[in-house]
Protein backbone atom coordinates (compact mmCIF):
# COMPACT_ATOMS: atom_id res chain seq x y z
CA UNK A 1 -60.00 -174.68 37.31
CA UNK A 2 -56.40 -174.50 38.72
CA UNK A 3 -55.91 -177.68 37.18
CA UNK A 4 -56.55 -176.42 33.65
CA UNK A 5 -54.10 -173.03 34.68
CA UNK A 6 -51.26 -175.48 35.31
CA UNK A 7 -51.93 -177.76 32.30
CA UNK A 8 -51.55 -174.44 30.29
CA UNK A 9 -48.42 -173.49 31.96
CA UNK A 10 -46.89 -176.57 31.32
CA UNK A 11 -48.08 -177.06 27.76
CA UNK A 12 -46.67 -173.32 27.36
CA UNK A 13 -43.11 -173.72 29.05
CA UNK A 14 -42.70 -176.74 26.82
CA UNK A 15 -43.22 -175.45 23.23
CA UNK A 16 -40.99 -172.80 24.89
CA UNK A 17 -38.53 -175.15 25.82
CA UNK A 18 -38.20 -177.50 22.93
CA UNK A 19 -38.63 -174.99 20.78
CA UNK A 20 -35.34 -172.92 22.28
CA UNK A 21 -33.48 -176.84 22.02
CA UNK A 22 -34.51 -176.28 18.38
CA UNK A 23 -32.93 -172.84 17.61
CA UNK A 24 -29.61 -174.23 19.62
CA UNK A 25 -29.77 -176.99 17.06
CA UNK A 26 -29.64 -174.37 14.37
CA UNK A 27 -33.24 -174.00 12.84
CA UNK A 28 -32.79 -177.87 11.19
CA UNK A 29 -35.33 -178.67 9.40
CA UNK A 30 -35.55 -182.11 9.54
CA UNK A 31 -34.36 -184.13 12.56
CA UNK A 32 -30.65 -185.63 12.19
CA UNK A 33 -29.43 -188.63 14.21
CA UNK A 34 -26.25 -188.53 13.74
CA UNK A 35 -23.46 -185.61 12.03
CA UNK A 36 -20.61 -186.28 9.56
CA UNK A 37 -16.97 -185.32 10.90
CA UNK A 38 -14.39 -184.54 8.96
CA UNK A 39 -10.59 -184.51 10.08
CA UNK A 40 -8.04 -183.92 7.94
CA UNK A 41 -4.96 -186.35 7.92
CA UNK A 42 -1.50 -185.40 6.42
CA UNK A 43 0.04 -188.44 4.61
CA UNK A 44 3.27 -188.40 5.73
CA UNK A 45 5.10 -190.78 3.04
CA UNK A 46 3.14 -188.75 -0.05
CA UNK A 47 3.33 -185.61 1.68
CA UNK A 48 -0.62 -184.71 0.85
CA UNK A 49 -3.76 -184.40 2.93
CA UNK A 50 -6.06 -186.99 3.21
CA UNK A 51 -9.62 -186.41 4.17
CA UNK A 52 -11.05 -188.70 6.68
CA UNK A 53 -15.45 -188.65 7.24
CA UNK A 54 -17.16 -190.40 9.86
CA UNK A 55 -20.84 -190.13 10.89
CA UNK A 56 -21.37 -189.91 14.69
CA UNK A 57 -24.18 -190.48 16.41
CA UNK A 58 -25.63 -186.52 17.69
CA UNK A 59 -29.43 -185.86 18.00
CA UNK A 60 -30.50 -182.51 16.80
CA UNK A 61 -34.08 -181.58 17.26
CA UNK A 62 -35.57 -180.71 13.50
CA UNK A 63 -38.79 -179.18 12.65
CA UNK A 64 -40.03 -182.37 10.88
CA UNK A 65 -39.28 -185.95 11.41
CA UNK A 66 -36.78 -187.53 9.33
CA UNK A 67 -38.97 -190.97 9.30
CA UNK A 68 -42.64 -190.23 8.77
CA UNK A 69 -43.18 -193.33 10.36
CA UNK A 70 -42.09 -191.43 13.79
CA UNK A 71 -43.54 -188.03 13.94
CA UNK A 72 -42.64 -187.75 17.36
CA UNK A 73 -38.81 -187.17 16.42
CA UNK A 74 -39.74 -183.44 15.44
CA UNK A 75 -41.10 -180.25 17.04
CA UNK A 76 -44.07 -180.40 15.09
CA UNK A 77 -45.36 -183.02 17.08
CA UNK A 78 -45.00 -181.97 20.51
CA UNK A 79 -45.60 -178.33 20.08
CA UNK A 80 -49.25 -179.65 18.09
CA UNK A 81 -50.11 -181.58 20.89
CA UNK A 82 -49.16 -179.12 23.82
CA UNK A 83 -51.12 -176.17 20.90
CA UNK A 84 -54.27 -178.65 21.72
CA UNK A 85 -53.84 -179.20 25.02
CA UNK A 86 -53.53 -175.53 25.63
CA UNK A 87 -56.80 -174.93 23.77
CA UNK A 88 -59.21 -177.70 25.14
CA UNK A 89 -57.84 -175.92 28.78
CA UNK A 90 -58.64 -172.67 27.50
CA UNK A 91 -62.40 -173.91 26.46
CA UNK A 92 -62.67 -176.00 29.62
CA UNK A 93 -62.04 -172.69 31.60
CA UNK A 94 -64.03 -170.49 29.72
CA UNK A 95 -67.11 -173.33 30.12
CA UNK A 96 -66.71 -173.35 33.86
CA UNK A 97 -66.93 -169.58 33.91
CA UNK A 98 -69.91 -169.33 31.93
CA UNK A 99 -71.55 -171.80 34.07
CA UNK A 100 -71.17 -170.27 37.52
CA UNK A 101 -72.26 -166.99 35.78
């Protein structure tokens, strides 16, 4: 039975956890791999400003995966799978209890 207690502990702390990375990431919807930075580059011959963009690489934890082909790039994912762990614990409990009633 302690077994089951610390499964549900652990399937708890991490839908806590991942789900606090996801509100640092700022509530993204879907998962982004990389982030588009813009600096801003006077010309100094022409005297105007010049917009430079590059993409780099930054993993922010979305709510859904930005590839369906890997759902396990989301939060859905991880917090459904720790959601069923948690309850197959919580009936495996519950069935030893009624059985050494």
């Amino acid at each position: 039975m302690y077994l089951w207690r610390i499964i549900q502990v652990l399937s708890t702390s991490t839908i806590l956890i991942l789900s606090a990375m996801w509100i640092l990431d700022g509530f993204q919807v879907f998962t982004k791999d990389k982030t588009e930075k813009v600096t801003i580059v006077k010309d100094e011959l022409f005297g105007t400003d010049i917009e430079k963009r590059e993409w780099i690489d930054d993993f922010q934890l979305g709510l859904l995966p930005d590839d369906p082909l890997l759902p396990y790039r989301s939060l859905a994912f991880p917090t459904l799978i720790c959601l069923a762990t948690f309850f197959l614990a919580q009936y495996r409990i519950h069935s030893k209890v009624q059985q050494s009633s």
